[in-house]
N, C-alpha and C. Protein backbone atom coordinates (compact mmCIF):
# COMPACT_ATOMS: atom_id res chain seq x y z
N UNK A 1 0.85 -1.16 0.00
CA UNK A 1 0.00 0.00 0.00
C UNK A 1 0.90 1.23 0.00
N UNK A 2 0.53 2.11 -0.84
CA UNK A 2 1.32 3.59 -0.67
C UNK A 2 0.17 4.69 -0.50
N UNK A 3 0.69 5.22 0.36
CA UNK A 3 0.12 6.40 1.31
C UNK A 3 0.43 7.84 1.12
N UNK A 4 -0.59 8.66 0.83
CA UNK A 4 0.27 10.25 0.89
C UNK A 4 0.42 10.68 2.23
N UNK A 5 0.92 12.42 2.50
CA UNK A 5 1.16 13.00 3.68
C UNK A 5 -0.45 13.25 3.80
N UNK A 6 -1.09 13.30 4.99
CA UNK A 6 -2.21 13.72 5.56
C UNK A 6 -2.28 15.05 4.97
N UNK A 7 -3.60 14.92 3.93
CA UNK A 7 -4.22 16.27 3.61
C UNK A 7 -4.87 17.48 4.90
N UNK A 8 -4.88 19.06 4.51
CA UNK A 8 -5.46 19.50 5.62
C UNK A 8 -6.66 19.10 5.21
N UNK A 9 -7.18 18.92 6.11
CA UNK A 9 -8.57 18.39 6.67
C UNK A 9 -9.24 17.59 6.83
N UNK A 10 -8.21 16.55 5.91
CA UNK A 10 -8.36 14.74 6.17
C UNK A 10 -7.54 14.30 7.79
N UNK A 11 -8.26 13.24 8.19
CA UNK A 11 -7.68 12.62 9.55
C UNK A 11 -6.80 11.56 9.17
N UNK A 12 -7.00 11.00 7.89
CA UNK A 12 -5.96 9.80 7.83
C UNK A 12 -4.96 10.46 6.13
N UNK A 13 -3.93 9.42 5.87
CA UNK A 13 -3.18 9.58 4.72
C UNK A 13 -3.96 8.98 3.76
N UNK A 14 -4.43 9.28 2.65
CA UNK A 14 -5.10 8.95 1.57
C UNK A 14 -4.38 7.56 0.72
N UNK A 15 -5.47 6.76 0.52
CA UNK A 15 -3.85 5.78 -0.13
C UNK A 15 -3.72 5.80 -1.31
N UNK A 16 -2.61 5.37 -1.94
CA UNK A 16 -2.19 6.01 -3.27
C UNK A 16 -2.78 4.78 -4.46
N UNK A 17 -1.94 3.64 -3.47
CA UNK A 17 -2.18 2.17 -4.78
C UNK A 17 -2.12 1.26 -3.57
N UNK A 18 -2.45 0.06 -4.04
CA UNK A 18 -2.91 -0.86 -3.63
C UNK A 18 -2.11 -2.05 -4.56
N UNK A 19 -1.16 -2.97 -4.16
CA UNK A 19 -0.62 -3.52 -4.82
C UNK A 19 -0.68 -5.53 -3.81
N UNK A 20 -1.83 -6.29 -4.04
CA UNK A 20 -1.27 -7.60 -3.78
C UNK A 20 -0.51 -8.72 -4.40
N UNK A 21 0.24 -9.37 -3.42
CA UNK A 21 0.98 -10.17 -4.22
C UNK A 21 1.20 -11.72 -3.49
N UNK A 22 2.00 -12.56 -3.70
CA UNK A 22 2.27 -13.65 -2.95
C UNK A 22 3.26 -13.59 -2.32
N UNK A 23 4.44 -12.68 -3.16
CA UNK A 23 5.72 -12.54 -2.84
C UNK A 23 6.19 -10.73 -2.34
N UNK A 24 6.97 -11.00 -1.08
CA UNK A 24 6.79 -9.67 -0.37
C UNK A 24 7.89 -9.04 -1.56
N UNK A 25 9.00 -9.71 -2.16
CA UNK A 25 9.76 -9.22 -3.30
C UNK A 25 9.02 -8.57 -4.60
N UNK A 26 7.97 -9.15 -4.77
CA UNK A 26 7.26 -8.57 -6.24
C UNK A 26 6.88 -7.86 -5.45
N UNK A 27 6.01 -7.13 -4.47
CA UNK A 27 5.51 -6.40 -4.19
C UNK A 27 6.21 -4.96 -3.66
N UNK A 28 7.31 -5.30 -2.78
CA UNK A 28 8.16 -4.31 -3.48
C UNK A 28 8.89 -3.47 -4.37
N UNK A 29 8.65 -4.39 -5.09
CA UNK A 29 9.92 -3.74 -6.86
C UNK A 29 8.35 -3.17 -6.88
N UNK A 30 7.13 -3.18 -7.02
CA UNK A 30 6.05 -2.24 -7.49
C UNK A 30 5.46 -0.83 -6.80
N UNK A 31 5.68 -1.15 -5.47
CA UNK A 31 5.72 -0.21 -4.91
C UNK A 31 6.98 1.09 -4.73
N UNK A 32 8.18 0.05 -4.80
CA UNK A 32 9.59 0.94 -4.45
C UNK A 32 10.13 1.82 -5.15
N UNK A 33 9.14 2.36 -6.09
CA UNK A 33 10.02 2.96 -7.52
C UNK A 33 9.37 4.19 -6.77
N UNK A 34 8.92 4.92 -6.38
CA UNK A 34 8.70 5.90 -5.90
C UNK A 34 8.26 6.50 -4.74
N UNK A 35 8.34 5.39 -3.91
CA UNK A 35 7.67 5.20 -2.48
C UNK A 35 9.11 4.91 -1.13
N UNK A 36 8.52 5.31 -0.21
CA UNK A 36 9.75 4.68 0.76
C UNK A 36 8.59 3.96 1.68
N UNK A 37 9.59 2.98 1.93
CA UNK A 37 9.21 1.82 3.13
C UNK A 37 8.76 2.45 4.70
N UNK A 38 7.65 2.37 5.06
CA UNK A 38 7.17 3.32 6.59
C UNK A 38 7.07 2.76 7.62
N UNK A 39 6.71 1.39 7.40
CA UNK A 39 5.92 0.26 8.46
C UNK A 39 5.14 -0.81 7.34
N UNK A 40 5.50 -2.33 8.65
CA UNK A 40 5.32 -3.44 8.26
C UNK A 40 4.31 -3.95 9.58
N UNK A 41 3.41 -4.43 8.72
CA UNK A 41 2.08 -5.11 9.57
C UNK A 41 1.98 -6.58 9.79
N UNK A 42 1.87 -7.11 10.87
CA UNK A 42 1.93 -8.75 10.78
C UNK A 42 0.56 -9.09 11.32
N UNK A 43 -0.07 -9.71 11.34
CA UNK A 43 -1.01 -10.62 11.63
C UNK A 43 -0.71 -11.01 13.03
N UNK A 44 0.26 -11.91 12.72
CA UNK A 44 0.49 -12.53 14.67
C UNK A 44 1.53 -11.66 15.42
N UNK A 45 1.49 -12.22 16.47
CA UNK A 45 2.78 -11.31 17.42
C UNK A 45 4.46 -11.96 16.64
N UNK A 46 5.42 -11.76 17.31
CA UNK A 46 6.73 -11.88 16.87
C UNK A 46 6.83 -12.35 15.33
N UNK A 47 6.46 -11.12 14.70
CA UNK A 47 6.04 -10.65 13.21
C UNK A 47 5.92 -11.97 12.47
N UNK A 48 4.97 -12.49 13.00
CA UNK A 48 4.71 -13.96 11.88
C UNK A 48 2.56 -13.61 11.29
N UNK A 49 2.93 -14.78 10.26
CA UNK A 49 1.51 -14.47 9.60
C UNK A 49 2.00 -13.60 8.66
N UNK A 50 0.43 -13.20 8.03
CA UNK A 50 0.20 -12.70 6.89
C UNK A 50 1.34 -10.95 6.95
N UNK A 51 1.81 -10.40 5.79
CA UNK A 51 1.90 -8.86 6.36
C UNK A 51 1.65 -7.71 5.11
N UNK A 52 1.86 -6.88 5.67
CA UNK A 52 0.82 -5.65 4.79
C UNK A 52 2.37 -4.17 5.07
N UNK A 53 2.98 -4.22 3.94
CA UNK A 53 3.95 -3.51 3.84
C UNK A 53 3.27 -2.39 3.58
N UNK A 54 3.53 -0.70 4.22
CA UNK A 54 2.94 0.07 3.84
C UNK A 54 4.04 1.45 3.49
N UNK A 55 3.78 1.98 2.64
CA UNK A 55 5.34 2.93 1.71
C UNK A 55 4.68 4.19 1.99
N UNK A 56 5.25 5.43 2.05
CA UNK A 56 5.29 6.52 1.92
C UNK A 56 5.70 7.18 0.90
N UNK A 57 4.37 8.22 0.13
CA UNK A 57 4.85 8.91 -1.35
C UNK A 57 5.66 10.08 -1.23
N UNK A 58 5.86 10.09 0.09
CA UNK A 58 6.63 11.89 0.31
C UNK A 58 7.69 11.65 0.93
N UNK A 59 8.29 10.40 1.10
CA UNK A 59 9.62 10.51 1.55
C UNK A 59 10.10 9.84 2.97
N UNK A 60 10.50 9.48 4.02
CA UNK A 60 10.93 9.06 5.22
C UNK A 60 9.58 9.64 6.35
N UNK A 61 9.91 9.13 7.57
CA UNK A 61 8.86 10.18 8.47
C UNK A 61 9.68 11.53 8.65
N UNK A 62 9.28 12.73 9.10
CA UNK A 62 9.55 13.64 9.40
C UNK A 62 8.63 13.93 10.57
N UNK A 63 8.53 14.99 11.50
CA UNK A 63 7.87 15.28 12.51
C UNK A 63 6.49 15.39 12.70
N UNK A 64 6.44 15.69 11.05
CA UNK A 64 4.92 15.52 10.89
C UNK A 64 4.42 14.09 10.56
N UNK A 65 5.05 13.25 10.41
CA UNK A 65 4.89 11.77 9.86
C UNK A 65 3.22 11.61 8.98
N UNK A 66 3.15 10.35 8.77
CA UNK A 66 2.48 9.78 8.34
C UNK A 66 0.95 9.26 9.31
N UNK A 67 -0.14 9.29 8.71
CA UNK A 67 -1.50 8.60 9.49
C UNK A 67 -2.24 7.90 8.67
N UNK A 68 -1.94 6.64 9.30
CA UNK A 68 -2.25 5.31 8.46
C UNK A 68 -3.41 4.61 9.02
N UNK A 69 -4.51 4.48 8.22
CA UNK A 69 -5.80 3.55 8.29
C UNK A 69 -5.32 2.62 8.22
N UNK A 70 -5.97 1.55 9.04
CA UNK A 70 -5.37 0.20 9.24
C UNK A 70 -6.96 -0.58 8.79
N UNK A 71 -8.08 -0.32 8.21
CA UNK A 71 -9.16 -0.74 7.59
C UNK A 71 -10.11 -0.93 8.41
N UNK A 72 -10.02 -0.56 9.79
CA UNK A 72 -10.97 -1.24 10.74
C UNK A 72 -10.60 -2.40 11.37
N UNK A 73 -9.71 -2.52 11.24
CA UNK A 73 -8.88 -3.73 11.97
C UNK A 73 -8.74 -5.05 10.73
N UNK A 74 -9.45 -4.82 9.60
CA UNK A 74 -9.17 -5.83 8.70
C UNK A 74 -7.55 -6.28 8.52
N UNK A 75 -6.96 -5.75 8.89
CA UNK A 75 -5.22 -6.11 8.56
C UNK A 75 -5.18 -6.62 10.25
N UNK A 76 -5.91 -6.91 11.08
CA UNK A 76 -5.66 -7.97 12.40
C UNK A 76 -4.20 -7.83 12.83
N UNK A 77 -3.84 -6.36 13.06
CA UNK A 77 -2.38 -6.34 13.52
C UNK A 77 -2.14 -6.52 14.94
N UNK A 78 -1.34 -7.74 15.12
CA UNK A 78 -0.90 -8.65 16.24
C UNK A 78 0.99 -7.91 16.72
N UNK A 79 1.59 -7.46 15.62
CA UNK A 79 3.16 -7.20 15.80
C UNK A 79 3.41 -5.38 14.49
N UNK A 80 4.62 -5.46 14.61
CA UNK A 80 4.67 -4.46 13.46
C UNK A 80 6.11 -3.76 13.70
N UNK A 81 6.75 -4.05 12.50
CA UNK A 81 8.36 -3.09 12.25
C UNK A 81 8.24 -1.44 11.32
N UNK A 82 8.85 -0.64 11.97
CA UNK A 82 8.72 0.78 11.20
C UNK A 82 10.18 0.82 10.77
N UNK A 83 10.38 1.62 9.80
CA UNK A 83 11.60 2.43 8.85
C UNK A 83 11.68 3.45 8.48
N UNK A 84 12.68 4.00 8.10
CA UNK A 84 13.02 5.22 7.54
C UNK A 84 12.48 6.65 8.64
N UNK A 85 13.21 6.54 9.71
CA UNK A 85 13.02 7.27 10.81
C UNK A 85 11.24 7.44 11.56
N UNK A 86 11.00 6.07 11.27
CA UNK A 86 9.26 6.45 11.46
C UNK A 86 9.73 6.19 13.33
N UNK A 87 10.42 6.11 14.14
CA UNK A 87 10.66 5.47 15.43
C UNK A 87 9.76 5.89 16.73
N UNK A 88 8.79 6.58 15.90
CA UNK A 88 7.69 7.55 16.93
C UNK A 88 6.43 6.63 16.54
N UNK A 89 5.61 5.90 17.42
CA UNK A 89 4.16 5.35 17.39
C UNK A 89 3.04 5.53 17.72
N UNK A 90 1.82 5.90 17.22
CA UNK A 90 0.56 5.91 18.29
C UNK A 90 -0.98 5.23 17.07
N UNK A 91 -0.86 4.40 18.42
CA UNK A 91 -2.06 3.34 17.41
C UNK A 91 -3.21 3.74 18.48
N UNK A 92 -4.17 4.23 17.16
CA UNK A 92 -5.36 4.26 17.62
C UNK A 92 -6.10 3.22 17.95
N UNK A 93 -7.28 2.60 18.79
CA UNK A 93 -7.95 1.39 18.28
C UNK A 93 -9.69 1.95 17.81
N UNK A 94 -9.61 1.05 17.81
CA UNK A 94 -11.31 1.39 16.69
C UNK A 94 -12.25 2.16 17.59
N UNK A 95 -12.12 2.21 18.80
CA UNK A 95 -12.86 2.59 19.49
C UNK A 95 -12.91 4.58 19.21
N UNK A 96 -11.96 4.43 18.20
CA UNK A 96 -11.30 6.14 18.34
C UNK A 96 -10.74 7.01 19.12
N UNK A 97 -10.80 6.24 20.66
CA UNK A 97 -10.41 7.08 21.85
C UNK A 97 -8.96 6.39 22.36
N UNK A 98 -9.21 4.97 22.47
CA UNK A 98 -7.98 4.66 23.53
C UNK A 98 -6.67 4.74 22.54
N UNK A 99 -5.75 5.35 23.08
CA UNK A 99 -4.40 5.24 22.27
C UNK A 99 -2.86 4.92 23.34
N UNK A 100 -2.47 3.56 22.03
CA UNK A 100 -1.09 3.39 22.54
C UNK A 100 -0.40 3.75 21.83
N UNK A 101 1.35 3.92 22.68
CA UNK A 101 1.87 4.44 22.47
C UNK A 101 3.75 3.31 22.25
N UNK A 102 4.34 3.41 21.53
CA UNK A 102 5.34 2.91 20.96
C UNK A 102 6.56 3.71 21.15
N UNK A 103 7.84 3.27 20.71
CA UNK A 103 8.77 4.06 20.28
C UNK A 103 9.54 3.04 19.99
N UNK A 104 10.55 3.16 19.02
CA UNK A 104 11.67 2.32 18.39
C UNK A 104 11.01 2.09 17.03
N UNK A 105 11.78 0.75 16.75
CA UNK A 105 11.83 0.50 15.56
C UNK A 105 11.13 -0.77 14.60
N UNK A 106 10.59 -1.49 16.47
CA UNK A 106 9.65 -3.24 15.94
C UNK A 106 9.03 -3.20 17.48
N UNK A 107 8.03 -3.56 17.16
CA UNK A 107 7.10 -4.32 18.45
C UNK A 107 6.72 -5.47 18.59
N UNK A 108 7.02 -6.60 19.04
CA UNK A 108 7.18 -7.75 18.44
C UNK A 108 5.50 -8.57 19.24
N UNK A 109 5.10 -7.54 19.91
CA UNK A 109 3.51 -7.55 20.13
C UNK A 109 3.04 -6.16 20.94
N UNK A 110 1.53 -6.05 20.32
CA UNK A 110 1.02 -4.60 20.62
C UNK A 110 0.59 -4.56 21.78
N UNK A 111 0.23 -5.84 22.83
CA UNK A 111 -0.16 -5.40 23.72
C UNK A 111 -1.94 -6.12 23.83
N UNK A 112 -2.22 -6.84 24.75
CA UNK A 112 -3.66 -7.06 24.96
C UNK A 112 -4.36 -6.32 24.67
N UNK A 113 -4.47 -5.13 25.19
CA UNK A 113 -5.38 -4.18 24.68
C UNK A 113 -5.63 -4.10 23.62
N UNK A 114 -4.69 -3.59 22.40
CA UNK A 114 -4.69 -3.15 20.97
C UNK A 114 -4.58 -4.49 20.13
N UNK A 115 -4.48 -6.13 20.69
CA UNK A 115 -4.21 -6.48 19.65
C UNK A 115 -5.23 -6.88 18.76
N UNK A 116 -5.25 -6.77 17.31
CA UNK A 116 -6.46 -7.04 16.50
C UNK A 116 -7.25 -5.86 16.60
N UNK A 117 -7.07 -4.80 16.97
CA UNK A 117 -7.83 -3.91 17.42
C UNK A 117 -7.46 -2.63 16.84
N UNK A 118 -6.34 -2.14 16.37
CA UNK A 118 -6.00 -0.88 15.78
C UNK A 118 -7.01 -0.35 14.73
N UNK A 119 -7.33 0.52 15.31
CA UNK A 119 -7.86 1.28 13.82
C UNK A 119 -7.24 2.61 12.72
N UNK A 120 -6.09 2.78 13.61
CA UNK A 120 -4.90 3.62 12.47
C UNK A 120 -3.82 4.03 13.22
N UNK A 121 -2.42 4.22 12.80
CA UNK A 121 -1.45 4.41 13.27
C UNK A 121 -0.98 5.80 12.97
N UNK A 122 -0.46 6.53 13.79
CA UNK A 122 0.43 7.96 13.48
C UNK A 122 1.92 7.36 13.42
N UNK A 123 2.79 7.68 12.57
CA UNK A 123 3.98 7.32 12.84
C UNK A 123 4.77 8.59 12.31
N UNK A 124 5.95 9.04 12.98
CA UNK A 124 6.88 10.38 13.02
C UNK A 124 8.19 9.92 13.30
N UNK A 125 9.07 10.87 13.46
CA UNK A 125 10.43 10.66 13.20
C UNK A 125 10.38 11.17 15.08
N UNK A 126 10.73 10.89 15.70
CA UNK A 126 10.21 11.24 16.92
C UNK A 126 11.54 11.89 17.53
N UNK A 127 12.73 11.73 17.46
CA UNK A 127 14.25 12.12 17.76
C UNK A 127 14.52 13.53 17.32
């Protein structure tokens, strides 16, 4: 999936393309030609299961980072690795109110609360 920067007056990043595949390699060479790598979504905890690579059209995080719809929890995120200075986290869950909070670079589980449960992520360059 590739994502723009949050429009003013939109709450989430608009997504750009939509690319499935079998292989996380084909799916990169389609996305990577103009996109950077933001965050990786897993299904289960200690990043196993299905995953949902998601790219950025404007470049690395910056302070303003990126705000990523996670579908309503349809992507069932259990774990999740960020890149390109995204090292700042805050996952909403569907409920719209409760929010956790991250930092680094992999979570190798979100936590009882949030898991299966996100309904969008902020991610920033947080340093």
């Amino acid at each position: 999936m590739v994502v723009e920067r949050v429009k003013p007056g939109d709450k989430v990043s608009q997504v750009k393309s939509r690319t499935c595949s079998d292989s996380r390699t084909t799916a990169a060479a389609t996305n990577s030609s103009a996109a950077t790598l933001l965050m990786t979504w897993y299904q289960h905890a200690d990043y196993g299961g299905s995953v949902t690579d998601v790219y950025g059209d404007y470049g690395p995080c910056d302070a303003a980072g990126y705000v990523l719809d996670t579908g309503l929890s349809r992507y069932m995120i259990s774990s999740f690795r960020t890149y390109n200075s995204c090292d700042g986290q805050q996952a909403v869950l569907n409920d719209g109110q409760s929010a956790v909070y991250y930092y680094g670079y992999g979570t190798r589980y979100v936590g009882d609360r949030a898991n299966d449960d996100i309904g969008w992520f902020k991610v920033w360059d947080a340093l």
